[in-house]
Protein backbone atom coordinates (compact mmCIF):
# COMPACT_ATOMS: atom_id res chain seq x y z
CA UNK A 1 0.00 0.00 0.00
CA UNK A 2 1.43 3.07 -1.05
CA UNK A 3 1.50 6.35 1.61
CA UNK A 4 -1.00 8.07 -1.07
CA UNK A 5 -3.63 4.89 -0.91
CA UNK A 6 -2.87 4.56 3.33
CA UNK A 7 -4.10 8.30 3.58
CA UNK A 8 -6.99 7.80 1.68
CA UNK A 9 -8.06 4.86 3.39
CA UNK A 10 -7.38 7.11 6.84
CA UNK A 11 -9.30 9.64 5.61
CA UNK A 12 -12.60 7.14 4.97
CA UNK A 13 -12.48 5.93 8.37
CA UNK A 14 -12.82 9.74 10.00
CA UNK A 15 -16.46 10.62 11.27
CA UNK A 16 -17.90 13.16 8.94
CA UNK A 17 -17.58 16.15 12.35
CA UNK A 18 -13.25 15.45 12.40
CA UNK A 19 -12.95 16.36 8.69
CA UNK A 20 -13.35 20.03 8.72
CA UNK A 21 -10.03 19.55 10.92
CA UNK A 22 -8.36 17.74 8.59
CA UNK A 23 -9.17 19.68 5.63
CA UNK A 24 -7.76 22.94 7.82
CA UNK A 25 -4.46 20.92 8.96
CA UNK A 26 -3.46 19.80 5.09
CA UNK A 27 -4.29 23.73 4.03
CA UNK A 28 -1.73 24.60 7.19
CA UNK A 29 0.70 22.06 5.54
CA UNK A 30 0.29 23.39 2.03
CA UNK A 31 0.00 26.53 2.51
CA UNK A 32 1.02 27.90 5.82
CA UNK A 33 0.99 31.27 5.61
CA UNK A 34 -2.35 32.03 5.14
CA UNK A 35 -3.82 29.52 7.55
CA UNK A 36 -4.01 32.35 10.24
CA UNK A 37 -6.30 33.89 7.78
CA UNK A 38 -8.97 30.67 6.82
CA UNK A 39 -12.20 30.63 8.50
CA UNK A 40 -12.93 27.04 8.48
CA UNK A 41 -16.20 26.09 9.81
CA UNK A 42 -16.08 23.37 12.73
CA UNK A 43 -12.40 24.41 13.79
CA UNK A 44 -12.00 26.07 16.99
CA UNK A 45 -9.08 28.75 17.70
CA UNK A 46 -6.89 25.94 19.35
CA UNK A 47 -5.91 24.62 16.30
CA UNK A 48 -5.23 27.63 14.70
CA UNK A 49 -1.34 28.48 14.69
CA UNK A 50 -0.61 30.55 18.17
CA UNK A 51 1.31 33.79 17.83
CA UNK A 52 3.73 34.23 20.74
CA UNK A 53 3.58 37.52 23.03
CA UNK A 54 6.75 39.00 24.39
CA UNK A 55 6.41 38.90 28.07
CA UNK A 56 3.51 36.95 28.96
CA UNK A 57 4.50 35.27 31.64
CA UNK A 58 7.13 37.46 32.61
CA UNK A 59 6.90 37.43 36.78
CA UNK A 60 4.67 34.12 37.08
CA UNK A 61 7.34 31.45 36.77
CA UNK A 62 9.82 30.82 39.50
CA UNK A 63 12.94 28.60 39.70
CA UNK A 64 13.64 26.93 42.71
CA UNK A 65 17.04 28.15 44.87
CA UNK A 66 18.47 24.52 43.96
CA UNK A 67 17.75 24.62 40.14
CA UNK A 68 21.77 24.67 38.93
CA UNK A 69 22.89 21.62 41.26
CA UNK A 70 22.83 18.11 40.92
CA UNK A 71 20.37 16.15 42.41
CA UNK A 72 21.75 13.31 44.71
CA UNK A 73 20.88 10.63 42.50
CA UNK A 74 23.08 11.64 39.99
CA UNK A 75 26.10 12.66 42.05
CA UNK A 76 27.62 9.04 41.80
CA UNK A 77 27.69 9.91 37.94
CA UNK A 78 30.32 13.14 37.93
């Protein structure tokens, strides 16, 4: 079975309310600038490509004092 006939056969075997997903992820692969752009119907804004925001979390994550040394377990290895 060629990768051509395998996706096709994939593609039967989808319920009819995953294919407007499917249809949006191969336009993302073929064409991914403009996938931003698409409105497809039955895709929610999850699977639409994220942009990133400078700072977001800036303040809300926190290392721990201990983060740079080795954990016990491993000291045996150095």
């Amino acid at each position: 079975m060629t990768l051509q006939q395998e996706a096709l056969y994939a593609v039967q075997l989808l319920p009819e309310e995953k294919l407007p997903a499917l249809i949006a992820f191969a336009r993302f692969l073929t064409q991914p600038d403009s996938f931003p752009d698409a409105a497809v119907p039955g895709v929610d804004a999850l699977t639409r490509k994220r942009r990133s925001v400078a700072g977001v979390l800036r303040g809300k994550v926190q290392m721990s004092e201990d983060f740079n040394e080795t954990p016990d377990v491993f000291k045996e290895y150095l």
